[in-house]
N, C-alpha and C. Protein backbone atom coordinates (compact mmCIF):
# COMPACT_ATOMS: atom_id res chain seq x y z
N UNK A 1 94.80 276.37 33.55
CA UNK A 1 94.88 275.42 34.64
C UNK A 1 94.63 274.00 34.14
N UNK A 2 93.39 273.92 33.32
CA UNK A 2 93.33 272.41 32.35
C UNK A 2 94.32 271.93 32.17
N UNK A 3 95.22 272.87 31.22
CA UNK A 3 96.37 272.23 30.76
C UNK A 3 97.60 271.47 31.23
N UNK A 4 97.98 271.67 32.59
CA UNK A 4 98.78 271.11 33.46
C UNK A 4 98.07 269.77 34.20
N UNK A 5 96.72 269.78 33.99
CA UNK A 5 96.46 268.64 34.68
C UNK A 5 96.78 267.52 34.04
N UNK A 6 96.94 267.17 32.71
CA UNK A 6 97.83 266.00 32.09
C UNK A 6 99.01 265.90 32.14
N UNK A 7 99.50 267.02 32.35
CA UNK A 7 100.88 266.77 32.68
C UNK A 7 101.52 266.18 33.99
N UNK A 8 101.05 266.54 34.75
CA UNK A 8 101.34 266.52 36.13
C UNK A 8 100.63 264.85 36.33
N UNK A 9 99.79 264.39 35.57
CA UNK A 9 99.18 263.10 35.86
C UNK A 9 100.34 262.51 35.12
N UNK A 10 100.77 262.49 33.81
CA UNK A 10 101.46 262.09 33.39
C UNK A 10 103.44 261.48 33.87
N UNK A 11 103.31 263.16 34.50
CA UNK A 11 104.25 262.62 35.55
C UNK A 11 104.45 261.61 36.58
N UNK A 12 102.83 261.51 37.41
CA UNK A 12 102.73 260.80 38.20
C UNK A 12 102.68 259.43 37.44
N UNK A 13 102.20 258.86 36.61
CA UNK A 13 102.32 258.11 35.66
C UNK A 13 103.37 257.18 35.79
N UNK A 14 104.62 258.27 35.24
CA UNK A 14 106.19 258.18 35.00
C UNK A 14 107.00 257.45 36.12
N UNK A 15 106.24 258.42 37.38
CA UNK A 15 106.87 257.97 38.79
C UNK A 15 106.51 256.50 39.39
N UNK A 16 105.11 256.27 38.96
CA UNK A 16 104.35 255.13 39.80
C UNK A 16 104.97 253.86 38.44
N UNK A 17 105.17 253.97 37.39
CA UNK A 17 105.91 253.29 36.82
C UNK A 17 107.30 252.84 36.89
N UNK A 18 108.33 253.72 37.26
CA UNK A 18 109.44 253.47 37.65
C UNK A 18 109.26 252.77 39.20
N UNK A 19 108.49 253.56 39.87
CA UNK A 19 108.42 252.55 41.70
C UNK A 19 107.77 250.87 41.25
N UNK A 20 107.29 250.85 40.52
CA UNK A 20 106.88 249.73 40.32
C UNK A 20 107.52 248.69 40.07
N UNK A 21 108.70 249.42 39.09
CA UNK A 21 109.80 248.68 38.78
C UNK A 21 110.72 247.80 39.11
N UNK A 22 111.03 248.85 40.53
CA UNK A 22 112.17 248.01 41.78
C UNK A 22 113.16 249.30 41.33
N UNK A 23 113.16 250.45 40.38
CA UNK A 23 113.57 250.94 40.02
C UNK A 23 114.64 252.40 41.20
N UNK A 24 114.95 252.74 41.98
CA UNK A 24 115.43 253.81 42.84
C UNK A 24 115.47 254.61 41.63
N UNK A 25 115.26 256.11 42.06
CA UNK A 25 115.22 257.25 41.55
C UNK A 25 116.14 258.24 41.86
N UNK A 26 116.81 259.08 41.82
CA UNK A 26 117.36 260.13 42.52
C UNK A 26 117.06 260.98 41.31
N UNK A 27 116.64 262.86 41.64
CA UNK A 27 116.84 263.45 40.72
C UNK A 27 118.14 263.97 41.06
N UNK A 28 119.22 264.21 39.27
CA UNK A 28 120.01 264.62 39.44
C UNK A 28 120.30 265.89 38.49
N UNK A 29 120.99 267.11 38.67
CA UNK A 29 120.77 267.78 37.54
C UNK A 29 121.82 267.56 35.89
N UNK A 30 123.33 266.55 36.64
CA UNK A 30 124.12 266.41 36.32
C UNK A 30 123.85 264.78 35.59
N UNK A 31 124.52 264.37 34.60
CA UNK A 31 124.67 263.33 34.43
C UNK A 31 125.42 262.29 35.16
N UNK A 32 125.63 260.75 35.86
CA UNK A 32 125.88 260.30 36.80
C UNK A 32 127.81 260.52 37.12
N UNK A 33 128.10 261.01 38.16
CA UNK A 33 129.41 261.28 38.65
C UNK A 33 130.35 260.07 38.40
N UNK A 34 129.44 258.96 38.65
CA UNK A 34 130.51 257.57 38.73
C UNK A 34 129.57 256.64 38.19
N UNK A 35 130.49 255.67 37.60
CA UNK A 35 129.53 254.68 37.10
C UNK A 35 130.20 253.18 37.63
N UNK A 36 129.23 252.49 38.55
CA UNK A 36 129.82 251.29 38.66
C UNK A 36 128.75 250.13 38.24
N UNK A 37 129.56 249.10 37.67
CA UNK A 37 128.59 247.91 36.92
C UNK A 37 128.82 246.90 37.82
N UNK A 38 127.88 246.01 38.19
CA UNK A 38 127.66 244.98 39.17
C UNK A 38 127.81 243.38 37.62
N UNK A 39 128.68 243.13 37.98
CA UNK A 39 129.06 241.84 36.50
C UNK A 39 129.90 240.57 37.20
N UNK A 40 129.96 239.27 37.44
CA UNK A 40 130.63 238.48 37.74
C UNK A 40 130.73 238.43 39.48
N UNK A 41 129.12 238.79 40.05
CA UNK A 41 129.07 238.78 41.29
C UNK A 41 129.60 239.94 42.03
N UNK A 42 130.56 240.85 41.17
CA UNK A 42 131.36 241.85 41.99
C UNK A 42 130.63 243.25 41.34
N UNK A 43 131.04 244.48 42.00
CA UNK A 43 130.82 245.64 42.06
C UNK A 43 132.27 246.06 41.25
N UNK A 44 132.45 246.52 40.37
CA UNK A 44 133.61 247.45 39.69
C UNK A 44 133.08 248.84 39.04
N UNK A 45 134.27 249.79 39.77
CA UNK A 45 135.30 249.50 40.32
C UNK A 45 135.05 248.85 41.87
N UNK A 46 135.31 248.72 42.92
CA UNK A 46 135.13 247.81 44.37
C UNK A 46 135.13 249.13 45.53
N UNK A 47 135.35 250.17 44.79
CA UNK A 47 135.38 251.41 45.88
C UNK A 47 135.94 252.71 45.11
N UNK A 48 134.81 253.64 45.73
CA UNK A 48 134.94 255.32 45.33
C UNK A 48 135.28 255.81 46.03
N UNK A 49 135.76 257.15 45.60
CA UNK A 49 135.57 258.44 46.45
C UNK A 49 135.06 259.06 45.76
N UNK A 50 133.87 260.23 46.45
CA UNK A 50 132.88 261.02 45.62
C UNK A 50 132.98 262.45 46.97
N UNK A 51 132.57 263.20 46.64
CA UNK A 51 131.88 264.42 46.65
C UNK A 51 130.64 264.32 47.60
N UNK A 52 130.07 264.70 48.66
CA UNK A 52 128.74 264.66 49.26
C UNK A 52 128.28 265.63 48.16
N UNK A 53 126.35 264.84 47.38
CA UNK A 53 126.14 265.79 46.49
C UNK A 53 126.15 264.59 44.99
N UNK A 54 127.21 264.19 45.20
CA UNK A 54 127.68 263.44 43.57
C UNK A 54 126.71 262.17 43.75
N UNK A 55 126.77 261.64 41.94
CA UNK A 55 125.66 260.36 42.09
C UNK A 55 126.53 259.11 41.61
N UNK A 56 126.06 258.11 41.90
CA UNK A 56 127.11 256.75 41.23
C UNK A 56 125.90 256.32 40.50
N UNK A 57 126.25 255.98 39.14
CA UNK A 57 125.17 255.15 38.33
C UNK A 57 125.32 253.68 38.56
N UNK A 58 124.92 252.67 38.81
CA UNK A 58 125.05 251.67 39.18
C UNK A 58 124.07 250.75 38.06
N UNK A 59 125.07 249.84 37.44
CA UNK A 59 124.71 249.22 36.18
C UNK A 59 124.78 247.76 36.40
N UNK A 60 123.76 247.14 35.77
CA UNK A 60 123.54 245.48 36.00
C UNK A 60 124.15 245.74 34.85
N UNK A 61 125.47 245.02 34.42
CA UNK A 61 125.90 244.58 33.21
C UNK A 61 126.08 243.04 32.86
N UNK A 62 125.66 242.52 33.64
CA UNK A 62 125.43 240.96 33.74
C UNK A 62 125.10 240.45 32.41
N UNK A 63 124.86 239.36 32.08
CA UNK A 63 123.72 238.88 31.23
C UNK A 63 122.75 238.04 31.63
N UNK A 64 123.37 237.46 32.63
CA UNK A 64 122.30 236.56 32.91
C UNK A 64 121.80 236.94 35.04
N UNK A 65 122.72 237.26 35.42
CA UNK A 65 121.93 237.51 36.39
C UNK A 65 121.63 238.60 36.91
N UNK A 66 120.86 238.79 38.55
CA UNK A 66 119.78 239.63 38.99
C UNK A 66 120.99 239.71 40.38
N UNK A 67 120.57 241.55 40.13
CA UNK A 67 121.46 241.89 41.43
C UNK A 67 120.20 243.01 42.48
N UNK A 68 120.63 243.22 43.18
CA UNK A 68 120.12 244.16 44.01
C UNK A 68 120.85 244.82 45.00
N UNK A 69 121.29 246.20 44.79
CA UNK A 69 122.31 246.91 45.22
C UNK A 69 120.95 247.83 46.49
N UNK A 70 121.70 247.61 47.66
CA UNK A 70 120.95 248.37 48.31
C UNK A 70 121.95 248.76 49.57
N UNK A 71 121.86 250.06 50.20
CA UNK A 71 123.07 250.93 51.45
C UNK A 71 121.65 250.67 52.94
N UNK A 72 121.58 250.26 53.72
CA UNK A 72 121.33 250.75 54.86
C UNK A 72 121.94 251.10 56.26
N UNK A 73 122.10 252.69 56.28
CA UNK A 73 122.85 253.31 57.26
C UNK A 73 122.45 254.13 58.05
N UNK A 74 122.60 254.62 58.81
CA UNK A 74 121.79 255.39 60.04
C UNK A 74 121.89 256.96 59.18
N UNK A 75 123.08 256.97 58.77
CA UNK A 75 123.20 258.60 58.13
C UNK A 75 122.01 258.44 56.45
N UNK A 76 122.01 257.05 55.73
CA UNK A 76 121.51 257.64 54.39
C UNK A 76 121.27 256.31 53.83
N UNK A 77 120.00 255.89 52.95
CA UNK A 77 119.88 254.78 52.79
C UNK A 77 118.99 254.58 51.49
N UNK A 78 119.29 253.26 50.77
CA UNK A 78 118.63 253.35 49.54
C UNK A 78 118.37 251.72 49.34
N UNK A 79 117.64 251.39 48.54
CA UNK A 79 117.38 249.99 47.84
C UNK A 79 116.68 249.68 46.77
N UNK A 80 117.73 249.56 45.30
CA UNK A 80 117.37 249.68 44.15
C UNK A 80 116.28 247.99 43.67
N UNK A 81 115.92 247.92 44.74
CA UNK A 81 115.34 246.35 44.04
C UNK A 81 115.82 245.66 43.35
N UNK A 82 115.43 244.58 42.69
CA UNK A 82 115.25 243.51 41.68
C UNK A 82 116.58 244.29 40.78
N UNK A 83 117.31 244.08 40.22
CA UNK A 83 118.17 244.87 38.74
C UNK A 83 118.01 243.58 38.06
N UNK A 84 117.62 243.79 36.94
CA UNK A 84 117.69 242.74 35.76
C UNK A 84 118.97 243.28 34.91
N UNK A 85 119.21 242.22 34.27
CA UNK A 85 120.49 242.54 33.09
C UNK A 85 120.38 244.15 32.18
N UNK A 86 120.96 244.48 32.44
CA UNK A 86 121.00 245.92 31.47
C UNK A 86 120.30 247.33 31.94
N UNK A 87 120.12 246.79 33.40
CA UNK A 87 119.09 248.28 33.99
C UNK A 87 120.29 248.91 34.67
N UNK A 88 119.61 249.94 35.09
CA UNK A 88 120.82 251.45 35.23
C UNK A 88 119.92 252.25 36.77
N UNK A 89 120.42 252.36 37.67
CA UNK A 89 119.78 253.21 38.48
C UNK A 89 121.04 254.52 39.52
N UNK A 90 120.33 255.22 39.24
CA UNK A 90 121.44 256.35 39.49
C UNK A 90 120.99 256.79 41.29
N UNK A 91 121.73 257.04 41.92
CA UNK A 91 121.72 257.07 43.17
C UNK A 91 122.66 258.33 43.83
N UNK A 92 122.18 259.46 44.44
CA UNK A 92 122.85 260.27 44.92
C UNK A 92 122.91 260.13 45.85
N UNK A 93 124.46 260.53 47.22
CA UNK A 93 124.83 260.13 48.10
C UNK A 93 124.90 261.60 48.80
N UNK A 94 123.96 262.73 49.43
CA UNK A 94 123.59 263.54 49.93
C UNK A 94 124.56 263.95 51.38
N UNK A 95 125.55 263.04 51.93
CA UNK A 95 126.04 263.02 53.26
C UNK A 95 127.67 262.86 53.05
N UNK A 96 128.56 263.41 53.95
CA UNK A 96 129.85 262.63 54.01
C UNK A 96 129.19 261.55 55.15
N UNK A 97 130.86 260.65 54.46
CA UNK A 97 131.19 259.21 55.35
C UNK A 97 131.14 257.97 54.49
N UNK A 98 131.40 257.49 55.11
CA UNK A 98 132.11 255.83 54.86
C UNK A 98 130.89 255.29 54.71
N UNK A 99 130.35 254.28 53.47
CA UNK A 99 129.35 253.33 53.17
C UNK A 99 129.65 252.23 52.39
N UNK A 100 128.96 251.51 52.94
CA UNK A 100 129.15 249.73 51.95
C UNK A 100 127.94 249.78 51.50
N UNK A 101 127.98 249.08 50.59
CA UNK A 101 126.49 249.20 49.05
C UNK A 101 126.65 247.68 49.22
N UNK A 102 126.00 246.84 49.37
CA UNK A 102 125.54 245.57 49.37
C UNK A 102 124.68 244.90 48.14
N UNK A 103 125.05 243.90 47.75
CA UNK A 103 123.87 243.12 46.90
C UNK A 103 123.15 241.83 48.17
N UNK A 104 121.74 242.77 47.73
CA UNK A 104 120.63 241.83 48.54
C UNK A 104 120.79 240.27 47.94
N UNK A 105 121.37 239.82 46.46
CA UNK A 105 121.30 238.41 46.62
C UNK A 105 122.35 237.78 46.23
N UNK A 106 123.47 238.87 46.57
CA UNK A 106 124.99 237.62 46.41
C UNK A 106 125.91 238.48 47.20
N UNK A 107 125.88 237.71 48.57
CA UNK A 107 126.16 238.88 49.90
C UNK A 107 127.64 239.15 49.74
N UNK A 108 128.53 238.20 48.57
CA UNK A 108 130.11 238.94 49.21
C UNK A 108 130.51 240.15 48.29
N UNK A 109 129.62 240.77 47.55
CA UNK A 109 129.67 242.10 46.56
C UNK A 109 129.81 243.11 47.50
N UNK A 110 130.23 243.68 47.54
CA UNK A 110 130.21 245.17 48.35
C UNK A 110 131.00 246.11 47.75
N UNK A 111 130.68 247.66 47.80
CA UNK A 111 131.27 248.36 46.69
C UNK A 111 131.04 249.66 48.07
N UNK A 112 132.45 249.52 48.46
CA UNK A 112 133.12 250.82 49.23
C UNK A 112 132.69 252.32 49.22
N UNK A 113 132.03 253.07 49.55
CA UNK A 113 132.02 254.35 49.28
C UNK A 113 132.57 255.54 50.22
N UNK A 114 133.23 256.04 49.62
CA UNK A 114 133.77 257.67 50.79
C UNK A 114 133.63 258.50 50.18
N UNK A 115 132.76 259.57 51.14
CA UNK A 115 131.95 260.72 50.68
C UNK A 115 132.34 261.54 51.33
N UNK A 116 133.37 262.75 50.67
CA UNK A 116 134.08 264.12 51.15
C UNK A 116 133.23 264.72 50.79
């Protein structure tokens, strides 16, 4: 029983470090379904279709600036905080239907989603 108690702290560790971050989490078992990079103010590609279930990795590929990709919808909702240049946050979309992914600080980004 000792022995799991570092682990399990350790985990918590892991977790309270990433929330700290601005970081969104999703566990996934798969590596990310789609990958879209937020670069030149825009979201590319500008719209998916996915799978209810599937994840989009969502990449600051910027260099110099700060995005924040965040969905709020009555069916399913997320907000990856702060993204600095080169961070990665993977996001699973659990529901069908139609969603717009927004950047909290450069409002004409929006990146389409449809979830069969």
């Amino acid at each position: 029983m000792g022995a799991t108690a570092p682990r399990r702290a350790g985990a918590a560790l892991l977790v309270i470090a990433l929330s700290a971050s601005g970081t969104a989490l999703a566990v996934a078992s798969d590596p990310a379904s789609h990958r879209v990079t937020q670069k030149g103010r825009a979201f590319a590609p500008g719209a998916i279709t996915m799978q209810a279930g599937e994840v989009i990795e969502i990449v600051n590929d910027d260099g110099e600036l700060v995005h924040h990709a965040y969905l709020d919808s009555p069916e399913f909702s997320f907000d990856t905080g702060e993204q600095g240049p080169g961070s990665k946050t993977v996001v699973s979309f659990p529901r069908r239907g139609q969603f717009t992914v927004l950047c909290g600080i450069h409002p004409k980004m929006k990146l389409f989603v449809s979830v069969n």
